[in-house]
PDB file of N, CA and C in Angstrom:
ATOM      1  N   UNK A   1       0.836  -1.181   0.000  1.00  0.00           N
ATOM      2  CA  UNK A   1       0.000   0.000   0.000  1.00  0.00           C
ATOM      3  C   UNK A   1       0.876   1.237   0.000  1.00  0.00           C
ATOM      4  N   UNK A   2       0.503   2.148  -0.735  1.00  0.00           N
ATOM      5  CA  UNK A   2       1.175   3.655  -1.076  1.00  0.00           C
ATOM      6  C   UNK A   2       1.263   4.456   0.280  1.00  0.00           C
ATOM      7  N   UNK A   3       2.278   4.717   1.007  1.00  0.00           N
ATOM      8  CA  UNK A   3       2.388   5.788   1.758  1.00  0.00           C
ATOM      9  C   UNK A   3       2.353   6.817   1.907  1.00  0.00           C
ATOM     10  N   UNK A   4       1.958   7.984   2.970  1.00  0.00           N
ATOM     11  CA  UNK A   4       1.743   9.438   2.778  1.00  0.00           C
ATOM     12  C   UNK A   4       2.706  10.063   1.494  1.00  0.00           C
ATOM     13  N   UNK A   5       4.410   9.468   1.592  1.00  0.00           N
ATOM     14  CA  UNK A   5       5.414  10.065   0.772  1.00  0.00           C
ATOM     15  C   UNK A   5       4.935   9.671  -0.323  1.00  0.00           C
ATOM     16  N   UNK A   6       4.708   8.692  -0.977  1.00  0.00           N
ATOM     17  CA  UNK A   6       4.588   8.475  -1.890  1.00  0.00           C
ATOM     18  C   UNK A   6       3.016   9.238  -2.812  1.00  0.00           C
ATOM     19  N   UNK A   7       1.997   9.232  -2.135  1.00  0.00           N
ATOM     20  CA  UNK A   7       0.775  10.516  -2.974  1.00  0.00           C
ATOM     21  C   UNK A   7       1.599  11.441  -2.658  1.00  0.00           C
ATOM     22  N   UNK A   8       2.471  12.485  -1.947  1.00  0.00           N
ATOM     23  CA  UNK A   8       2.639  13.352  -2.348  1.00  0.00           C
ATOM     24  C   UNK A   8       3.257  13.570  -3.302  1.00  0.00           C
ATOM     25  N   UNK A   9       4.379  12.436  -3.887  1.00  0.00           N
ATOM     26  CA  UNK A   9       5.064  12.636  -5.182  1.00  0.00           C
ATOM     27  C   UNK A   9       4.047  12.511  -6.203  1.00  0.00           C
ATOM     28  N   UNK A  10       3.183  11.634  -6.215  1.00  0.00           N
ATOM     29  CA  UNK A  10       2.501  11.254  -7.282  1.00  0.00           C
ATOM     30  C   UNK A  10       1.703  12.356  -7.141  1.00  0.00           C
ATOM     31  N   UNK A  11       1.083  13.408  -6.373  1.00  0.00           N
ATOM     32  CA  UNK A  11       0.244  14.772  -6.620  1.00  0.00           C
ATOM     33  C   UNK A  11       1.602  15.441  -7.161  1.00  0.00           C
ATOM     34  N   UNK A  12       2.443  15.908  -6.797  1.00  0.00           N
ATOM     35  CA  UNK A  12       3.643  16.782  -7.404  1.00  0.00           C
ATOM     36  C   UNK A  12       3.993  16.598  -8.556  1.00  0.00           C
ATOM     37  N   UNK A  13       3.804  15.074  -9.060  1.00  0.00           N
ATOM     38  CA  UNK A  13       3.824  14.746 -10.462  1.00  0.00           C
ATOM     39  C   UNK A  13       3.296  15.453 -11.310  1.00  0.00           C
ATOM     40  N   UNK A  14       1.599  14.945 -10.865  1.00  0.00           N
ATOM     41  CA  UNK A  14       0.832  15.830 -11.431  1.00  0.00           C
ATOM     42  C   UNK A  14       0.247  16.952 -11.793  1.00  0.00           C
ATOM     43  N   UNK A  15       0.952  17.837 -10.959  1.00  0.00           N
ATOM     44  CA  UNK A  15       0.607  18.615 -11.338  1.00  0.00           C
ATOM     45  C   UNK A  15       2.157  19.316 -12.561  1.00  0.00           C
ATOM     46  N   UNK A  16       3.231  19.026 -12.373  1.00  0.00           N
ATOM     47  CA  UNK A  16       4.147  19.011 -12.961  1.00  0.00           C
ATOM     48  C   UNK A  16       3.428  19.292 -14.474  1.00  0.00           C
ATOM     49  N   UNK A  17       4.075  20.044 -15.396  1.00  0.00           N
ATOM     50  CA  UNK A  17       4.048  20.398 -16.949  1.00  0.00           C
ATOM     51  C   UNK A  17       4.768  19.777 -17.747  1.00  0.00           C
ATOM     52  N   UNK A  18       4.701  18.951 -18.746  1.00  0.00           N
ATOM     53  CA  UNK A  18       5.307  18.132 -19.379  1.00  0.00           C
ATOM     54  C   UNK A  18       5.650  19.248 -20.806  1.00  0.00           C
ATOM     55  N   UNK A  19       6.994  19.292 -20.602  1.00  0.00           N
ATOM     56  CA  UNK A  19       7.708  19.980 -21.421  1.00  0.00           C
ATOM     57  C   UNK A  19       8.464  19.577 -23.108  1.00  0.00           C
ATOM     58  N   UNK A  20       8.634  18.135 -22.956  1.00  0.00           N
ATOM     59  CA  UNK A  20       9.078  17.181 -23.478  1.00  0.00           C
ATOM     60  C   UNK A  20       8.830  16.140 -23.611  1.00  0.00           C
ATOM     61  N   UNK A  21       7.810  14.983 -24.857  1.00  0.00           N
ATOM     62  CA  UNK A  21       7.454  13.917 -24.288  1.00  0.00           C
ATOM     63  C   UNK A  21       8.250  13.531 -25.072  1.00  0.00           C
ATOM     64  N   UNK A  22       8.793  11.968 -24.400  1.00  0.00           N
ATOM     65  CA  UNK A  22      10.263  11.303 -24.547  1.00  0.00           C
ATOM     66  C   UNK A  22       9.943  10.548 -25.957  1.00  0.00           C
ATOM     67  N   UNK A  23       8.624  10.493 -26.263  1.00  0.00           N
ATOM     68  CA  UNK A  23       7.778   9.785 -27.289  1.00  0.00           C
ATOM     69  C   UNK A  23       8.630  10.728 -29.158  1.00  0.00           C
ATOM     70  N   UNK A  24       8.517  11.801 -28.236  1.00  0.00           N
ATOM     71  CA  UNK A  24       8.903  13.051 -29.801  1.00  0.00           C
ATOM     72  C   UNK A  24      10.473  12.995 -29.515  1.00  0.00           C
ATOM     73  N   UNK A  25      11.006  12.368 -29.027  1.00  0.00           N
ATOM     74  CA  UNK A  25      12.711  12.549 -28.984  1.00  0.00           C
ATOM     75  C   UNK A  25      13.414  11.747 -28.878  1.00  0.00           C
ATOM     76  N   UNK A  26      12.874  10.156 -28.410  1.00  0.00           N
ATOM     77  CA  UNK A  26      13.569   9.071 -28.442  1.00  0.00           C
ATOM     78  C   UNK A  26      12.616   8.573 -29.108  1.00  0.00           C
ATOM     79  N   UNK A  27      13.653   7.622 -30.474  1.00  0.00           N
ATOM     80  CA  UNK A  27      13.128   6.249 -31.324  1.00  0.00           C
ATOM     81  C   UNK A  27      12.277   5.142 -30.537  1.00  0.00           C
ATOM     82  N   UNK A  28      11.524   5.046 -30.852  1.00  0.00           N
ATOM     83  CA  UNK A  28      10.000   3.754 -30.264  1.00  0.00           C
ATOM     84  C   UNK A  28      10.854   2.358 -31.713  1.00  0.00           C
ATOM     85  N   UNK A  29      10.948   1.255 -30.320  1.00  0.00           N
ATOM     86  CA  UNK A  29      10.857   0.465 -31.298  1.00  0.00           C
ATOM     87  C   UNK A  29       9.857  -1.082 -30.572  1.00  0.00           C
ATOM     88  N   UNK A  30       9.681  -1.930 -31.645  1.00  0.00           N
ATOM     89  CA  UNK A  30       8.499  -2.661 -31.653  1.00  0.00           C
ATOM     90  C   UNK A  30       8.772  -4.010 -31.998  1.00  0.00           C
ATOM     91  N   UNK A  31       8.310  -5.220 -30.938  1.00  0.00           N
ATOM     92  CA  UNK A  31       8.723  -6.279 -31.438  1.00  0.00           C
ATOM     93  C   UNK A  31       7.727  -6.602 -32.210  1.00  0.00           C
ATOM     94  N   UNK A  32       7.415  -6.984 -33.367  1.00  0.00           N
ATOM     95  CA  UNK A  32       5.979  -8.098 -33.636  1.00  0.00           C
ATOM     96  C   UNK A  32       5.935  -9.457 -33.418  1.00  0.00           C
ATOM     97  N   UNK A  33       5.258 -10.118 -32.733  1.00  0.00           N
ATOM     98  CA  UNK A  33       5.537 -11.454 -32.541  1.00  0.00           C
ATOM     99  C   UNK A  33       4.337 -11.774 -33.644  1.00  0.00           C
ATOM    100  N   UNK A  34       5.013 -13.127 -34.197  1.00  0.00           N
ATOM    101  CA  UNK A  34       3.608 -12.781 -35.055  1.00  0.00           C
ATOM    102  C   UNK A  34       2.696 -13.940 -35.032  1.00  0.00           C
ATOM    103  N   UNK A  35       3.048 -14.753 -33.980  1.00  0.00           N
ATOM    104  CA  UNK A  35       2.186 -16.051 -33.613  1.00  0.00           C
ATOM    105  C   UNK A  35       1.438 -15.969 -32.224  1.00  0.00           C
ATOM    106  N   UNK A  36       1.019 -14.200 -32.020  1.00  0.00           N
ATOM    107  CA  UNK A  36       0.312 -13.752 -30.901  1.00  0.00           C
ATOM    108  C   UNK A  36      -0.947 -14.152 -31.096  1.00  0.00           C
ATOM    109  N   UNK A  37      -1.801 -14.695 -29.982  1.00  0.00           N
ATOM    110  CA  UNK A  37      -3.085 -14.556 -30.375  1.00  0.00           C
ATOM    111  C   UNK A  37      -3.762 -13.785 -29.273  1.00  0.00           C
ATOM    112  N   UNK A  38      -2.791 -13.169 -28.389  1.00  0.00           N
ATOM    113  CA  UNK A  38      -3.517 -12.213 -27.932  1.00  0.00           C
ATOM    114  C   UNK A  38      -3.615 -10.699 -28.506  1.00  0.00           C
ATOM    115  N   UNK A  39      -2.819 -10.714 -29.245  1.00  0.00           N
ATOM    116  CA  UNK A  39      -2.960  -9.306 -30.142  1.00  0.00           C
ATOM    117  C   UNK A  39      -2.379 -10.069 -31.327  1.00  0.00           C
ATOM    118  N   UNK A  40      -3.206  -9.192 -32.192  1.00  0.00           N
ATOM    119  CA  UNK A  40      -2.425  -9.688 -33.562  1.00  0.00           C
ATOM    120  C   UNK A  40      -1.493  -9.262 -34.532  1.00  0.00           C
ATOM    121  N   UNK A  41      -0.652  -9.491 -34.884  1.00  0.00           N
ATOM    122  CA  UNK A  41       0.781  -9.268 -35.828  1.00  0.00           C
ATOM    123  C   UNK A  41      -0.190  -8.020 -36.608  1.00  0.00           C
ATOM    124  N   UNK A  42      -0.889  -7.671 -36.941  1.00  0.00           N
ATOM    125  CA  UNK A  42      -1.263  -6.587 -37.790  1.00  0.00           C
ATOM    126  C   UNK A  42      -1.482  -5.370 -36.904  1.00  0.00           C
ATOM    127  N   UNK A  43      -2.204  -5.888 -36.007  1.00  0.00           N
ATOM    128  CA  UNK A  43      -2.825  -4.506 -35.040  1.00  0.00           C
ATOM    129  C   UNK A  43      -1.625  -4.198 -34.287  1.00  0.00           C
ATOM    130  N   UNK A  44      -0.417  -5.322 -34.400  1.00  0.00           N
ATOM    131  CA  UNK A  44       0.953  -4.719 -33.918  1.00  0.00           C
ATOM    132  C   UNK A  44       1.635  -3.729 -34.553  1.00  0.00           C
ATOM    133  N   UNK A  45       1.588  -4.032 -35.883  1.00  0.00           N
ATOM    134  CA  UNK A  45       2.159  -3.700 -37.182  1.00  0.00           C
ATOM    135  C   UNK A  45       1.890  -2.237 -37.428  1.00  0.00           C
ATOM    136  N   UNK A  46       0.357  -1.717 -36.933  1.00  0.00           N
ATOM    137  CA  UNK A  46      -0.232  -0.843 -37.317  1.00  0.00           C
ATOM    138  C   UNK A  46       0.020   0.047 -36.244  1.00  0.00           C
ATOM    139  N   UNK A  47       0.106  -0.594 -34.799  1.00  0.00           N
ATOM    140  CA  UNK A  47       0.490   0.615 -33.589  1.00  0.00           C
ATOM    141  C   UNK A  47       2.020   0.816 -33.950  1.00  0.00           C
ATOM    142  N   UNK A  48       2.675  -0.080 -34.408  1.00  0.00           N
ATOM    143  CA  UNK A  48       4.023   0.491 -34.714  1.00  0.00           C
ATOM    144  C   UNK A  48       4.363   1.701 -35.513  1.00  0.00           C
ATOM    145  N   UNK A  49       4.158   1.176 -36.627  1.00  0.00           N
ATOM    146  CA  UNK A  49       3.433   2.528 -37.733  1.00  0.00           C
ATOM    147  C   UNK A  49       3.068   3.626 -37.535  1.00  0.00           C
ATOM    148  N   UNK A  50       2.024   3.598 -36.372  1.00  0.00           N
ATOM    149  CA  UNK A  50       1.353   4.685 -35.735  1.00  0.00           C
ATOM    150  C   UNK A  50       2.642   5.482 -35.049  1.00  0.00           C
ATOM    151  N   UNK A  51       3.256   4.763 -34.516  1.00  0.00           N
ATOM    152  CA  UNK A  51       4.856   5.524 -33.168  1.00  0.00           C
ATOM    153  C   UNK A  51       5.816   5.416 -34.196  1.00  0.00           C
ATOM    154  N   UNK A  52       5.874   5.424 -35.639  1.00  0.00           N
ATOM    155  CA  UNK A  52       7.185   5.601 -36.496  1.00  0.00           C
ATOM    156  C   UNK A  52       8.259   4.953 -35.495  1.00  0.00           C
ATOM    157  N   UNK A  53       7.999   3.355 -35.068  1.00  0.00           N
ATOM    158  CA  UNK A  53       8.611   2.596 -34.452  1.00  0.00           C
ATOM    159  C   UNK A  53       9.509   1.757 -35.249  1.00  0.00           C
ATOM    160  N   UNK A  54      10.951   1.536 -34.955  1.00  0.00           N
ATOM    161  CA  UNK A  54      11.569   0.558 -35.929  1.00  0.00           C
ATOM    162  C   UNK A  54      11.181  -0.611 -35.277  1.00  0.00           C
ATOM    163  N   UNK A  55      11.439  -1.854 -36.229  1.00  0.00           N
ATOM    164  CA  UNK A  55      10.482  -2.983 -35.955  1.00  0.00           C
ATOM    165  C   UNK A  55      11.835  -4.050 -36.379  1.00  0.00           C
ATOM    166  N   UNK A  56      10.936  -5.231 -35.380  1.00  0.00           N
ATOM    167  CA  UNK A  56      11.845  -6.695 -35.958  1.00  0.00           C
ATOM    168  C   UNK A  56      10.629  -7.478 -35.419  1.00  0.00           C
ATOM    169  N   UNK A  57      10.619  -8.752 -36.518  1.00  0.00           N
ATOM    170  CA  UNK A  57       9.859  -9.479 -35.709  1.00  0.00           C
ATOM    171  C   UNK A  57      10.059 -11.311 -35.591  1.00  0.00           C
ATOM    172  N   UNK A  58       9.493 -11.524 -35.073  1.00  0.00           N
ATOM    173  CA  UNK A  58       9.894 -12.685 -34.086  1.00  0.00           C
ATOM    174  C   UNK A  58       8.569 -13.727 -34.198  1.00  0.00           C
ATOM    175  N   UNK A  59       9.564 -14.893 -35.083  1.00  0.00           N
ATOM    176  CA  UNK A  59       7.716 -15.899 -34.992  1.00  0.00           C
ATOM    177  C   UNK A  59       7.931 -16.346 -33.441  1.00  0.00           C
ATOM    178  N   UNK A  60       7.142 -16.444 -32.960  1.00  0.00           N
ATOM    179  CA  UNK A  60       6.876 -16.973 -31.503  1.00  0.00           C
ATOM    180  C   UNK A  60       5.525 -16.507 -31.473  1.00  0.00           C
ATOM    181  N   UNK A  61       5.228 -17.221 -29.601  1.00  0.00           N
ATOM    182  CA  UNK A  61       3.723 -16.831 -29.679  1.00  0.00           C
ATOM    183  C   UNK A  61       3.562 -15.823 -28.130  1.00  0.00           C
ATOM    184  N   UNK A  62       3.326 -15.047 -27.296  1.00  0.00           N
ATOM    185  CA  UNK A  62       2.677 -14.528 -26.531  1.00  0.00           C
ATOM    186  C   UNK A  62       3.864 -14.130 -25.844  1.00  0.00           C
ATOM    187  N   UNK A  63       4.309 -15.584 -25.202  1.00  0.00           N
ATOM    188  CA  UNK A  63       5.544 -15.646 -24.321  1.00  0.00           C
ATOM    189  C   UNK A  63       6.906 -15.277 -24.760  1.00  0.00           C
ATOM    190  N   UNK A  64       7.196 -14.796 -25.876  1.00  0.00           N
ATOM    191  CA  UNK A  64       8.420 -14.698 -26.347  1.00  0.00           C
ATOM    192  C   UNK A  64       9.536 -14.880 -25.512  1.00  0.00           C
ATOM    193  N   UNK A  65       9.368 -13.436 -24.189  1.00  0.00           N
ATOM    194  CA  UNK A  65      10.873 -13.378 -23.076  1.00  0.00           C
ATOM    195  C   UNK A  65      11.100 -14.698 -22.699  1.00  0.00           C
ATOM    196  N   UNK A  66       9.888 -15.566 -22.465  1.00  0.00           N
ATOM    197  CA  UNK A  66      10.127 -16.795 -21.935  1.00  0.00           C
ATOM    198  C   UNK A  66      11.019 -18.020 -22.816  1.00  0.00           C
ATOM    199  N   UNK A  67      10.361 -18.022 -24.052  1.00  0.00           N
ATOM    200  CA  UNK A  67      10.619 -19.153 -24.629  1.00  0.00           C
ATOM    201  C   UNK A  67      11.369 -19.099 -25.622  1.00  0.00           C
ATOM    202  N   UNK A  68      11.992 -17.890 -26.301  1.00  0.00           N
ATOM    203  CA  UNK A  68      12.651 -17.568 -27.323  1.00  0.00           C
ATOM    204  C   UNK A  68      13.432 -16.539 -27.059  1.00  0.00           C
ATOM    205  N   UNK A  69      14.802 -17.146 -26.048  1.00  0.00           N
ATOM    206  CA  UNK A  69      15.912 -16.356 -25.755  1.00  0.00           C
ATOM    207  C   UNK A  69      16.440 -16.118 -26.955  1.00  0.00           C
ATOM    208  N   UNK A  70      16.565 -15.968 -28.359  1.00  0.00           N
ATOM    209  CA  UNK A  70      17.217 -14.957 -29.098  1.00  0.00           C
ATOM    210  C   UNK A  70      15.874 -14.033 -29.410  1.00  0.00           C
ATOM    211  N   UNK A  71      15.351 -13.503 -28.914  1.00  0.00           N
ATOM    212  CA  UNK A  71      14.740 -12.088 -28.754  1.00  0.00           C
ATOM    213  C   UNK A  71      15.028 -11.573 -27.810  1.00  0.00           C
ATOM    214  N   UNK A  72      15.875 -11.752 -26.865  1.00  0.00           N
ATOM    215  CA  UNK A  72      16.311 -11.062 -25.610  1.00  0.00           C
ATOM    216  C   UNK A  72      16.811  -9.780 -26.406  1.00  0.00           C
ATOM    217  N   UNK A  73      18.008 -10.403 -27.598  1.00  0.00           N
ATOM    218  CA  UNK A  73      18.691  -9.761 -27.836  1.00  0.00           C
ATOM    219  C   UNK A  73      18.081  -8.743 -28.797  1.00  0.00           C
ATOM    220  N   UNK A  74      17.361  -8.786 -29.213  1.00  0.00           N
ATOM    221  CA  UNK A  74      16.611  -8.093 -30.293  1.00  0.00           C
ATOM    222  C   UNK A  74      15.850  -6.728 -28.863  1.00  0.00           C
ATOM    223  N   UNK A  75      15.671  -7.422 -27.950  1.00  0.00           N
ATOM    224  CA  UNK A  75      14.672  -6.336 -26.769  1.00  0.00           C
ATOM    225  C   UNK A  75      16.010  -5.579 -26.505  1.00  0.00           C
ATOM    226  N   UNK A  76      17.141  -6.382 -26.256  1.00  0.00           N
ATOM    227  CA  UNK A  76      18.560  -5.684 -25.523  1.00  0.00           C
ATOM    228  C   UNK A  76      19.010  -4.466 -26.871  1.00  0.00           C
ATOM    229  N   UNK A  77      19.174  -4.625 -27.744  1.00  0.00           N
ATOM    230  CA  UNK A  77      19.474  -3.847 -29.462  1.00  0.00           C
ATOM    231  C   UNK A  77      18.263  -2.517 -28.676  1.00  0.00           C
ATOM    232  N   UNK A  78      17.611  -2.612 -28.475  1.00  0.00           N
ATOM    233  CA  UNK A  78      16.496  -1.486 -28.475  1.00  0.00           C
ATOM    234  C   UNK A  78      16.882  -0.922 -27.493  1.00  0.00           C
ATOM    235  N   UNK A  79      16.917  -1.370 -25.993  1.00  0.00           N
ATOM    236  CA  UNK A  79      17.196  -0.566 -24.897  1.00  0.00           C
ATOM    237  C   UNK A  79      17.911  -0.214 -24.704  1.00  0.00           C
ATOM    238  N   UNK A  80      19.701  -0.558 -25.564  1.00  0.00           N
ATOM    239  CA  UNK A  80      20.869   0.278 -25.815  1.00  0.00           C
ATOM    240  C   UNK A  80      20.707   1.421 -27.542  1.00  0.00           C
ATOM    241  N   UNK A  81      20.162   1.226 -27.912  1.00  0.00           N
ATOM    242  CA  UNK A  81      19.850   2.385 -28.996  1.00  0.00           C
ATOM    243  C   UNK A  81      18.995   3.361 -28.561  1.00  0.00           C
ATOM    244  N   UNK A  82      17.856   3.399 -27.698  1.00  0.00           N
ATOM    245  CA  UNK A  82      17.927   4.563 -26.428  1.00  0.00           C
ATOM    246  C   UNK A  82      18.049   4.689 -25.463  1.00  0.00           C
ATOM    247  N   UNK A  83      18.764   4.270 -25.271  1.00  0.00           N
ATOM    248  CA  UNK A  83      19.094   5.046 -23.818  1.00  0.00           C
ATOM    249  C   UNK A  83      20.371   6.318 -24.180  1.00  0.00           C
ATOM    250  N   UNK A  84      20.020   7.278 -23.871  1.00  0.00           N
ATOM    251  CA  UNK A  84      20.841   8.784 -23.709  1.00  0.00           C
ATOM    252  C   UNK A  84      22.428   8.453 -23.192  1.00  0.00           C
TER     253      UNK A  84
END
């Protein structure tokens, strides 16, 4: 459960002005798995598209992190191409 300290950051947050969203300045990128059946390889395809996200994709199904350790590396490629 959230402590007094903690709503007050999360009110200070909010009320905070967002000057910069990290969305317009760092590259979005996107795995497609494309043997999802909880979302599907298209409606992936298309939110990617939508975030001018670079893309790779990966036959697997749902579980990828789990079951298809060479996409680690494909997630790891992304989180060192942004990070600042």
């Amino acid at each position: 459960m959230a402590g007094p300290a903690t709503g007050t950051l999360v009110a200070a947050c909010a009320l905070e002005e967002v000057t910069d969203a990290a969305r317009k300045t760092l590259p979005s990128r996107s795995l497609i798995i494309t043997r999802d059946y909880l979302l599907s390889p298209a409606a992936s395809r298309f939110m990617a598209r939508r975030a001018h996200a670079h893309t790779a994709e990966v036959e697997a199904s749902h579980t990828v992190p789990v079951f298809q350790h060479g996409a680690a590396g494909t997630i790891e490629q992304a989180a060192h191409a942004t990070t600042r």
